[in-house]
Protein backbone atom coordinates (compact mmCIF):
# COMPACT_ATOMS: atom_id res chain seq x y z
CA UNK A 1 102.45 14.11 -51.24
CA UNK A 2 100.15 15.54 -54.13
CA UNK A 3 96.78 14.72 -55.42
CA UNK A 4 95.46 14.79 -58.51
CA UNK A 5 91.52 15.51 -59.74
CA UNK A 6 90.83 12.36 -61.37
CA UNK A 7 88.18 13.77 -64.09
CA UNK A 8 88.62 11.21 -66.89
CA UNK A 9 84.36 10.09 -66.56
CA UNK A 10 83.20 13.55 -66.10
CA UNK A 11 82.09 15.38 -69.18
CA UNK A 12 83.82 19.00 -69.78
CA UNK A 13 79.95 20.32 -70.51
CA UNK A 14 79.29 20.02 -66.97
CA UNK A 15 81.01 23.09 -66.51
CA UNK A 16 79.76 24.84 -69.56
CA UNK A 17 77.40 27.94 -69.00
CA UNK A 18 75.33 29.34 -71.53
CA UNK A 19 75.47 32.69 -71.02
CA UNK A 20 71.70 32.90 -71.99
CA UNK A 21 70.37 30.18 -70.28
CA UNK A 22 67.55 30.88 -67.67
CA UNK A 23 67.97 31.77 -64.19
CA UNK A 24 66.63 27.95 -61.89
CA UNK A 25 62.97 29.27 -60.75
CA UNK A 26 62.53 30.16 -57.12
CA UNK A 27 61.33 27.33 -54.62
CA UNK A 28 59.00 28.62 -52.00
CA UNK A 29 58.80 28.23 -48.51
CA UNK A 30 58.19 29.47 -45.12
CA UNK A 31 60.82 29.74 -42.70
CA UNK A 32 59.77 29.10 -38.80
CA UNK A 33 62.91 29.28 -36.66
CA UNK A 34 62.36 27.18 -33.26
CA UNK A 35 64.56 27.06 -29.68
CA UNK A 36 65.35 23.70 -29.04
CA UNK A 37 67.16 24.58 -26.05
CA UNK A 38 68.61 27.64 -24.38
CA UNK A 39 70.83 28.05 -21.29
CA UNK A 40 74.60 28.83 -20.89
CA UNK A 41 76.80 27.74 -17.69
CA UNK A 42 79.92 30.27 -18.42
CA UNK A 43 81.75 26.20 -19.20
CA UNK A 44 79.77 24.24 -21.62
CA UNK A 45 77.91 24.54 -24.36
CA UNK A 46 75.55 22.85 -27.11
CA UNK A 47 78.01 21.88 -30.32
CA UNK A 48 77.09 19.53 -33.53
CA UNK A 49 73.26 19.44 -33.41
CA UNK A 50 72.74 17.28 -36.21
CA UNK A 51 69.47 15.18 -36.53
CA UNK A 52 67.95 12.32 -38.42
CA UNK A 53 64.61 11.24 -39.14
CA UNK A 54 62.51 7.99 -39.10
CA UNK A 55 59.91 8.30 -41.66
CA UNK A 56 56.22 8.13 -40.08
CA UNK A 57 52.99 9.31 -40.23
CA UNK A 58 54.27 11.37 -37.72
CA UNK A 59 58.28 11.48 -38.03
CA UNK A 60 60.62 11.05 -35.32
CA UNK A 61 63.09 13.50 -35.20
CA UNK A 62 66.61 12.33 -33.17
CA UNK A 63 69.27 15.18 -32.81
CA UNK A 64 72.47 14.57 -31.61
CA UNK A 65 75.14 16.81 -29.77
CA UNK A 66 77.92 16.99 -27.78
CA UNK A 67 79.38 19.38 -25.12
CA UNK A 68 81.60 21.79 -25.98
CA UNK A 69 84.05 22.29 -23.00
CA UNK A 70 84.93 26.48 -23.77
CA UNK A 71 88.33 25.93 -22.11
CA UNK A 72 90.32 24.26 -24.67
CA UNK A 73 89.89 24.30 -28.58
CA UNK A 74 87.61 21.48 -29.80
CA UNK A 75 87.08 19.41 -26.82
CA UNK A 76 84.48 17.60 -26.98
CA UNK A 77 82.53 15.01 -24.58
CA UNK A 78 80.56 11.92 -25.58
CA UNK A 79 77.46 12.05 -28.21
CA UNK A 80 73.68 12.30 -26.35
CA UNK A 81 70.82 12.68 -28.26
CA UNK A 82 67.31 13.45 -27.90
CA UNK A 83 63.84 12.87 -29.73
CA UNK A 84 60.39 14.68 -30.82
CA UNK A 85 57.19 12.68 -32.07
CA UNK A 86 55.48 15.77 -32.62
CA UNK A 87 57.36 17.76 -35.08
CA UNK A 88 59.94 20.08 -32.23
CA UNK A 89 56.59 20.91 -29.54
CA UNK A 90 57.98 18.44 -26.85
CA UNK A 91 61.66 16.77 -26.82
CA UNK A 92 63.38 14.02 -25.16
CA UNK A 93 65.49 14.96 -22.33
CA UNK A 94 69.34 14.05 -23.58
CA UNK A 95 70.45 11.10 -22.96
CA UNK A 96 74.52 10.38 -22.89
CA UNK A 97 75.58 8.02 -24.76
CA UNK A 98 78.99 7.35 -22.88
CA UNK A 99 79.60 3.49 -23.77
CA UNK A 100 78.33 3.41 -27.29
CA UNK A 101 79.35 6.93 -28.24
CA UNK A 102 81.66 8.17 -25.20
CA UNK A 103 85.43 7.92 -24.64
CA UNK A 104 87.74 4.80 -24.08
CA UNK A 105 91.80 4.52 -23.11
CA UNK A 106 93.85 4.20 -26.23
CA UNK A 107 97.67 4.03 -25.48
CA UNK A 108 99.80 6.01 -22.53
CA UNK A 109 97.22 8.05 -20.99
CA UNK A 110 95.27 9.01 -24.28
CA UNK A 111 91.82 9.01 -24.82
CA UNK A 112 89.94 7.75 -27.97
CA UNK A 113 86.70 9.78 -28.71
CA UNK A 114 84.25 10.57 -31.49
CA UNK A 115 83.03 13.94 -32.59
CA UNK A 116 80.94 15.60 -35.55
CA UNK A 117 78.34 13.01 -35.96
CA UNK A 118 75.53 13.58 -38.15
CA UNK A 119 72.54 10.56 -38.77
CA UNK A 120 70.87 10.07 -41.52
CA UNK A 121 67.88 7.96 -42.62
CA UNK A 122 68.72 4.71 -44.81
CA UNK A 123 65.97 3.62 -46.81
CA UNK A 124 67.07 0.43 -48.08
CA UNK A 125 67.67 -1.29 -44.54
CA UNK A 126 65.09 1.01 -42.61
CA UNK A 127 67.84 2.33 -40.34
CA UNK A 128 69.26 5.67 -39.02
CA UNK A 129 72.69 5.72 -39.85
CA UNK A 130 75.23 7.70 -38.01
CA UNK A 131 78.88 8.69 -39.27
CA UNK A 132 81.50 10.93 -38.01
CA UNK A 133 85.41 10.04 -36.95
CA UNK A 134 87.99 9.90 -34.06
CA UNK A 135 89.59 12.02 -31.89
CA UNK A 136 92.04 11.74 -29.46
CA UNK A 137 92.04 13.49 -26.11
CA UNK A 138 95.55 13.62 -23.34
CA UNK A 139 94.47 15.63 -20.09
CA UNK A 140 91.54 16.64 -22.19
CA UNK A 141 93.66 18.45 -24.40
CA UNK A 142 93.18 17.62 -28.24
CA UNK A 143 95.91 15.54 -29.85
CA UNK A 144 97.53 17.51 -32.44
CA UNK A 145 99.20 14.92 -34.88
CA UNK A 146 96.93 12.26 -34.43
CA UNK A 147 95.65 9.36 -36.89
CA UNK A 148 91.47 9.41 -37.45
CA UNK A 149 89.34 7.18 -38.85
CA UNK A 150 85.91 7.19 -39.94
CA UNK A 151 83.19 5.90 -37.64
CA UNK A 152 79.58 4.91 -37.85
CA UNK A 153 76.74 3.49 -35.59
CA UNK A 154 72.85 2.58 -35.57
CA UNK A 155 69.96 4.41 -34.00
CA UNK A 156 67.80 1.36 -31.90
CA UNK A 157 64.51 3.28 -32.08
CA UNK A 158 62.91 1.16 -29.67
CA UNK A 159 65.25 1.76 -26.85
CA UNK A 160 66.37 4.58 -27.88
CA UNK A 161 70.07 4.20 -27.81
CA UNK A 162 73.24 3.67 -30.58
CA UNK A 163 75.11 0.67 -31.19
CA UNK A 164 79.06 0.94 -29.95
CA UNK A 165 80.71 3.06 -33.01
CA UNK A 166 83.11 0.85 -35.77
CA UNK A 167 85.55 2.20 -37.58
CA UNK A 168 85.49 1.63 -41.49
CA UNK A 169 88.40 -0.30 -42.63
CA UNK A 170 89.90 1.62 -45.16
CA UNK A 171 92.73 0.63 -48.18
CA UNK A 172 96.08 -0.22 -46.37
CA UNK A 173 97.78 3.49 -47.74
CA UNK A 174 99.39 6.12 -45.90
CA UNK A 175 97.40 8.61 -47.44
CA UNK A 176 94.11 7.15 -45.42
CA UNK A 177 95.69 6.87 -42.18
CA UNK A 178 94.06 10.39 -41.52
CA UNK A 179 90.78 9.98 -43.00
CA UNK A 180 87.38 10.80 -41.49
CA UNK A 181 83.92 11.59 -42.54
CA UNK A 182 83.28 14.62 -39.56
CA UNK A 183 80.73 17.21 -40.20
CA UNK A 184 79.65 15.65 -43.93
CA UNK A 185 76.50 15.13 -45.73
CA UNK A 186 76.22 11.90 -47.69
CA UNK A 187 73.85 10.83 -50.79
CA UNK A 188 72.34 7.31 -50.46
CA UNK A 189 71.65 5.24 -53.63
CA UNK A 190 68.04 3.97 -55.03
CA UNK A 191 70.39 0.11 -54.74
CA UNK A 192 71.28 1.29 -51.04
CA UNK A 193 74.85 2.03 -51.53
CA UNK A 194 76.42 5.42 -49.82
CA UNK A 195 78.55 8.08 -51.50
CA UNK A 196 79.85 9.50 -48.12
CA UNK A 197 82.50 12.23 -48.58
CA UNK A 198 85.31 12.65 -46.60
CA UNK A 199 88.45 14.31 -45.72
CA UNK A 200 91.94 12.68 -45.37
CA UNK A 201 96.08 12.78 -45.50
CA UNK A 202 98.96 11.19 -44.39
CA UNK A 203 99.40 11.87 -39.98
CA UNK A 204 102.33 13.97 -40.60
CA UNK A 205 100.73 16.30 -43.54
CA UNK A 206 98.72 19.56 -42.99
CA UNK A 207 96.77 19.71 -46.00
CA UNK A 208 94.20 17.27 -46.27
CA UNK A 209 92.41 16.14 -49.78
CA UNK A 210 88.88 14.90 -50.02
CA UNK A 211 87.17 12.24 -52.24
CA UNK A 212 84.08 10.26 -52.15
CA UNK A 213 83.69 6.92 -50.78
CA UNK A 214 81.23 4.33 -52.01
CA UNK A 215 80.13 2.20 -49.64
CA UNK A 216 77.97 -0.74 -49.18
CA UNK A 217 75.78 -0.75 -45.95
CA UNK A 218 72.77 -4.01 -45.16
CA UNK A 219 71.76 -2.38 -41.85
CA UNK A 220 74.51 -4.17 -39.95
CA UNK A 221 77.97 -3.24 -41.12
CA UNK A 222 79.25 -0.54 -43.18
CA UNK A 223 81.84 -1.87 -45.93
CA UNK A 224 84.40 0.67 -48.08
CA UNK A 225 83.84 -0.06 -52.28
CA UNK A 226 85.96 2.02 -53.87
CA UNK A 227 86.92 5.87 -53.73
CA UNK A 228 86.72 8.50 -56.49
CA UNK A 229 88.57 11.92 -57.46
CA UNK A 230 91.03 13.28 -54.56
CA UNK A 231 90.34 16.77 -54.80
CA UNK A 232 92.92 18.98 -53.41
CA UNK A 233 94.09 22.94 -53.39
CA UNK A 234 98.03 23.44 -51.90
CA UNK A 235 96.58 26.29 -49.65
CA UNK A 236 96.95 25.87 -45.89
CA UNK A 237 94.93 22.62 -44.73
CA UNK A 238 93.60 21.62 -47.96
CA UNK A 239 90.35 20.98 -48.89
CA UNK A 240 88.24 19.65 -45.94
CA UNK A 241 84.35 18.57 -44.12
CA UNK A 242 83.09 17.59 -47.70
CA UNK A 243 79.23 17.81 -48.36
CA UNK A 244 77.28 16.08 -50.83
CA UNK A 245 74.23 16.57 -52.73
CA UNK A 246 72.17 14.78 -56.15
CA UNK A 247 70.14 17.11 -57.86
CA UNK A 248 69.21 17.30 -61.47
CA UNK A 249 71.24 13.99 -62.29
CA UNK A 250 74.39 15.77 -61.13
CA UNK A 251 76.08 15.59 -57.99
CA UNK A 252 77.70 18.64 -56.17
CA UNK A 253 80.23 18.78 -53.82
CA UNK A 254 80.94 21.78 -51.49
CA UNK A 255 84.24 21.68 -49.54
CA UNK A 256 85.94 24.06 -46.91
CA UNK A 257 89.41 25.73 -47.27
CA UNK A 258 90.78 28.21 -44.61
CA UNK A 259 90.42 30.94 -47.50
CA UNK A 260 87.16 30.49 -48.88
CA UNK A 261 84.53 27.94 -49.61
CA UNK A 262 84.85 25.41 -53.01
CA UNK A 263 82.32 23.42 -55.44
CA UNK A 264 83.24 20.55 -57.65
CA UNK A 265 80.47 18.58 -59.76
CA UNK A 266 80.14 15.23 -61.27
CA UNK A 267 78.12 12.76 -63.26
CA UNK A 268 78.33 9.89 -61.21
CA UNK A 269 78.93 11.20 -57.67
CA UNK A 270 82.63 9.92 -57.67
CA UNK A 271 85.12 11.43 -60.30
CA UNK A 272 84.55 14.94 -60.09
CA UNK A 273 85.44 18.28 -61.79
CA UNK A 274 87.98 20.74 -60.36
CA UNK A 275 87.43 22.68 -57.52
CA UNK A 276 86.61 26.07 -57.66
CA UNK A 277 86.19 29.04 -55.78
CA UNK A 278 82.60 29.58 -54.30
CA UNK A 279 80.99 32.89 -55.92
CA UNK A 280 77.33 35.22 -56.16
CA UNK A 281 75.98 35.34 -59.70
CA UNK A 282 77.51 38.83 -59.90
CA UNK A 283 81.01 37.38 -60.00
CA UNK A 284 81.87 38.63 -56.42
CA UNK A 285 83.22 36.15 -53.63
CA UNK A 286 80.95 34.53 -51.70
CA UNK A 287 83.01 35.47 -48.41
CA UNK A 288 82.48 32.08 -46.73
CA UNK A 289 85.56 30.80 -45.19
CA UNK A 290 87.08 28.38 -42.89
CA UNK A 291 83.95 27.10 -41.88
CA UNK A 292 81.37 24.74 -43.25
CA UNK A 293 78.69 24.78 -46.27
CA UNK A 294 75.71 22.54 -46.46
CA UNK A 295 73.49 21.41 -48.93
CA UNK A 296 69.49 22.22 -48.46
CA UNK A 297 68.00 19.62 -51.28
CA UNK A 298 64.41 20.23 -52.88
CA UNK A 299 63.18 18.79 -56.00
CA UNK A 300 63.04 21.33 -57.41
CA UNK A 301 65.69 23.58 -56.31
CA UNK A 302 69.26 23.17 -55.04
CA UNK A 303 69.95 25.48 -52.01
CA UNK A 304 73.29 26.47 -49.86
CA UNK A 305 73.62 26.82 -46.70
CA UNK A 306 76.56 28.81 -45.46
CA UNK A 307 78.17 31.82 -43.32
CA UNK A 308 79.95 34.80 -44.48
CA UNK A 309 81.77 37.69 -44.43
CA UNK A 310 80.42 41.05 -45.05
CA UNK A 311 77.38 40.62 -42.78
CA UNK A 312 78.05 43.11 -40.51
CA UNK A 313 79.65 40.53 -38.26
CA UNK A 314 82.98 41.35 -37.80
CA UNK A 315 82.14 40.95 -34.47
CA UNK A 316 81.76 36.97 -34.74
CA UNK A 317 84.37 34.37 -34.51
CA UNK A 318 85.59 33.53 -38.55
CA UNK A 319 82.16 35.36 -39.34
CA UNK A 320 80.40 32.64 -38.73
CA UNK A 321 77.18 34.22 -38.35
CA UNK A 322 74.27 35.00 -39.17
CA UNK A 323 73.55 31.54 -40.82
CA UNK A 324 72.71 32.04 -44.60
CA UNK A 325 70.67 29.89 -47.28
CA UNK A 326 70.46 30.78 -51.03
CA UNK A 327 69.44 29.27 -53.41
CA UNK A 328 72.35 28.23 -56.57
CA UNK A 329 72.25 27.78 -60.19
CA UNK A 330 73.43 24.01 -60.67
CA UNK A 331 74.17 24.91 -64.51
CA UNK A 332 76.99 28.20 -63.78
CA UNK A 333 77.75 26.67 -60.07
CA UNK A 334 77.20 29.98 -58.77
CA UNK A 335 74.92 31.05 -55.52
CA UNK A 336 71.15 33.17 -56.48
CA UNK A 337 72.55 36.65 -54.41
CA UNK A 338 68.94 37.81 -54.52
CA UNK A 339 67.77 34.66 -53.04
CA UNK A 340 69.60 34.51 -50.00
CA UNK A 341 68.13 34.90 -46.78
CA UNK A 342 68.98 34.40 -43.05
CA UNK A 343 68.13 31.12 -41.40
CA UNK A 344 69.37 31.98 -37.84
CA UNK A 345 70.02 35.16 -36.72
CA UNK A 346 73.36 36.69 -35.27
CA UNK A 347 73.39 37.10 -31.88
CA UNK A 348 77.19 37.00 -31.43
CA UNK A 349 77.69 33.25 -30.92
CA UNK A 350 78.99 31.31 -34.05
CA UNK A 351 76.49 29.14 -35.69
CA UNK A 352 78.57 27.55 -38.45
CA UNK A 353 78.63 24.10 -37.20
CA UNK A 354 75.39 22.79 -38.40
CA UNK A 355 73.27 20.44 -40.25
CA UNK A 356 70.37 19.56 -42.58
CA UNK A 357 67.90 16.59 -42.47
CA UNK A 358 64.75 16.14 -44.84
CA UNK A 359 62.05 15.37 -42.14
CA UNK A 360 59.13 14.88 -44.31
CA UNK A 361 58.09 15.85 -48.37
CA UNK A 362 56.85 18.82 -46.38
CA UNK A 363 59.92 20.22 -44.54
CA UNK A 364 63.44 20.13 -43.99
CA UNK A 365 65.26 21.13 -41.25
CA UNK A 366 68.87 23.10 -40.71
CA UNK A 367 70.09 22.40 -37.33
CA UNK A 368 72.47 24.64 -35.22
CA UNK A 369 74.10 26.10 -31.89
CA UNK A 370 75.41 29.47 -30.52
CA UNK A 371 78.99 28.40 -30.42
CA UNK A 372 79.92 30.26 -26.96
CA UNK A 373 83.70 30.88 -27.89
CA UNK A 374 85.65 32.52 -25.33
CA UNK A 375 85.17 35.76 -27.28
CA UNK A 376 81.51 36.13 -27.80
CA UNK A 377 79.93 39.01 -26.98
CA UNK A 378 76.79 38.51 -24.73
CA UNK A 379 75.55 41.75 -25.32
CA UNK A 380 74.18 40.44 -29.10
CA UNK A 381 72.05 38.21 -26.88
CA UNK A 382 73.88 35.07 -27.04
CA UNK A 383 72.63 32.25 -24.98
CA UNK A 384 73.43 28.94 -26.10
CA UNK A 385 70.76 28.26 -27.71
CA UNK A 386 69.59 25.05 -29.79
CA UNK A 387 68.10 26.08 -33.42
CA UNK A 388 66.09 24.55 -35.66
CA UNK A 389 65.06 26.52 -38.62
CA UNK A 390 62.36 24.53 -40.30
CA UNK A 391 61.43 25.35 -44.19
CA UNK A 392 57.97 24.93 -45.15
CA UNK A 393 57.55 24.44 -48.32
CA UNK A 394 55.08 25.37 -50.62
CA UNK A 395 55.44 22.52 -53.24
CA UNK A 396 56.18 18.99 -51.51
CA UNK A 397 59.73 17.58 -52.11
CA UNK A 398 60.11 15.03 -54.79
CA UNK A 399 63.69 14.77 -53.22
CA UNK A 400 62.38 13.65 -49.98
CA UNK A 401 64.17 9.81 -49.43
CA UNK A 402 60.73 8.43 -48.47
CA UNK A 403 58.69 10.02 -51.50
């Protein structure tokens, strides 16, 4: 089955660089990197630490993660999550969320899971929304050709548990019977609807398109509207773990492929412009690859977040570390070279499943874990530990949902 970029709404100037325009002026901050958590059993480790905050005088930060079990390739156990009211200088213990956010028997001895979650404030309804999708699990070995859906649930602040995950019904089409919203970063609406990206093909395909779903959310269930463009590139598994950002009245889409990293744009956050190739301003590739890119959102400045080759980190599983942020020029969709910087440092573990949440006008936050792969090498200093790299910034962030 092929898709098609549906670009008949999107404006071929959107893609139009002047080749004298002005470079986007640098946004300042300060970067302090914090250990959330640190300690490695030789079985387990830390994966998806992705948090969401409640807006506050004082926010309060929830992360969630799973455990990794090292033995077999993307195992996963249920969701916990943890909390700060003080900004990272005390947490929660975790707490394990195994009926709301655990496993349950599907069919003939197969387990039906959820994995890559990521919350994210809601402003209309006041909520912390959570999304991610299914997995399945036989003997605690991952399913290969397996159906997924996407899934969502609701942080209960006072109690400080999830409601039991929903799927969200999607069209009745073969080409959704795969579709899932793991590892993505959505853009909510001034009106309260969601543009949440995600990934999805027909069960027996390998490559997988993505598109952008509007949906509607009132605090209490989570409703499909319509979809937009299905981008897709015939190499390997397709274009995959979508992320989403708004910034200049523009939305921008970055997308993983085995090979490298891609960016689409659009006018209305659902019919986009064709992907392309991720590159530096000098016209050289960016070198990230099979891994994901986020989006680090500041009023005014649009900033990646990524991994790459070319780091000296050959050493690293799919060079996914140390874990970069520069910032791009939204007009030539290109990444600032002599803006980038290192977020986390490498210490042989594989930081490239990670996240970002706006925790105040003041800071954001990009989220990770030393991914202790079978083949990291301790002797970088790898320990399992918990990151979150906090950016100060020197200018507060008009882009902040509760400015």
């Amino acid at each position: 089955m092929k898709y098609h970029c549906l670009i008949g709404l999107l404006s071929a100037s959107l893609l139009v660089c002047a080749a004298g325009a002005e470079a986007p002026k640098p946004v300042g901050y300060r970067l302090q990197l914090d250990v959330v958590s640190d300690g490695y059993d030789g079985e387990f480790c830390w994966f998806h630490p992705r948090a969401g905050a409640i807006p506050g005088p004082v926010p309060t930060v929830v992360l969630t993660v799973q455990k990794w079990w090292l033995k077999q390739s993307d195992v996963f156990f249920p969701v916990q999550s943890l909390f700060t009211t003080d900004l990272g200088k005390t947490w929660s213990k975790p707490v394990e969320h195994l009926d709301t956010l655990g496993r349950h028997p599907a069919v003939k001895g197969i387990e039906e899971g959820i994995c890559d979650f990521t919350p994210k404030w809601h402003a209309k309804s006041g909520t912390l929304l959570g999304t991610g999708h299914t997995v399945f699990y036989e003997n605690n070995k991952l399913v290969k050709v397996r159906p997924r859906a996407t899934v969502w649930s609701v942080y209960e602040p006072k109690t400080h548990t999830w409601t039991k995950w929903q799927a969200l019904p999607m069209p009745d089409e073969a080409k959704f019977s795969c579709a899932g919203a793991g590892s993505t970063q959505r853009v909510d609406l001034e009106n309260g609807d969601i543009l949440l990206p995600i990934y999805s093909k027909n069960i027996p395909d390998k490559a997988y398109f993505t598109t952008v779903v509007r949906c509607k959310f009132d605090g209490k269930e989570l409703r499909y509207s319509e979809h937009g463009s299905e981008l897709f590139v015939d190499i390997e598994r397709g274009l995959y773990e979508p992320s989403l950002a708004k910034f200049g009245g523009k939305f921008f889409l970055t997308m993983r492929n085995d090979r490298a990293a891609y960016v689409a744009v659009s006018k209305d956050g659902l019919h986009f412009s064709e992907p392309r190739k991720w590159t530096f301003d000098d016209g050289t590739d960016l070198g990230s690859y099979n891994t994901q890119a986020h989006w680090v959102t500041h009023g005014d400045g649009l900033f990646l977040t990524y991994t790459r080759r070319g780091a000296d980190n050959d050493h690293v599983a799919r060079h996914r570390a140390p874990l970069f942020m520069a910032q791009i020029d939204p007009d030539k969709l290109v990444v600032r070279r002599a803006t980038e910087k290192i977020l986390v440092p490498n210490k042989g573990a594989q930081l490239g499943n990670f996240a970002v949440v706006d925790v105040s006008e003041r800071e954001t936050w990009v989220t990770t874990s030393e991914g202790m792969a079978p083949a990291v090498l301790e002797k970088y200093g790898a320990n399992g530990r918990v990151y979150a790299a906090r950016l100060l910034w020197e200018k507060p962030n008009r882009a902040w949902a509760g400015h």
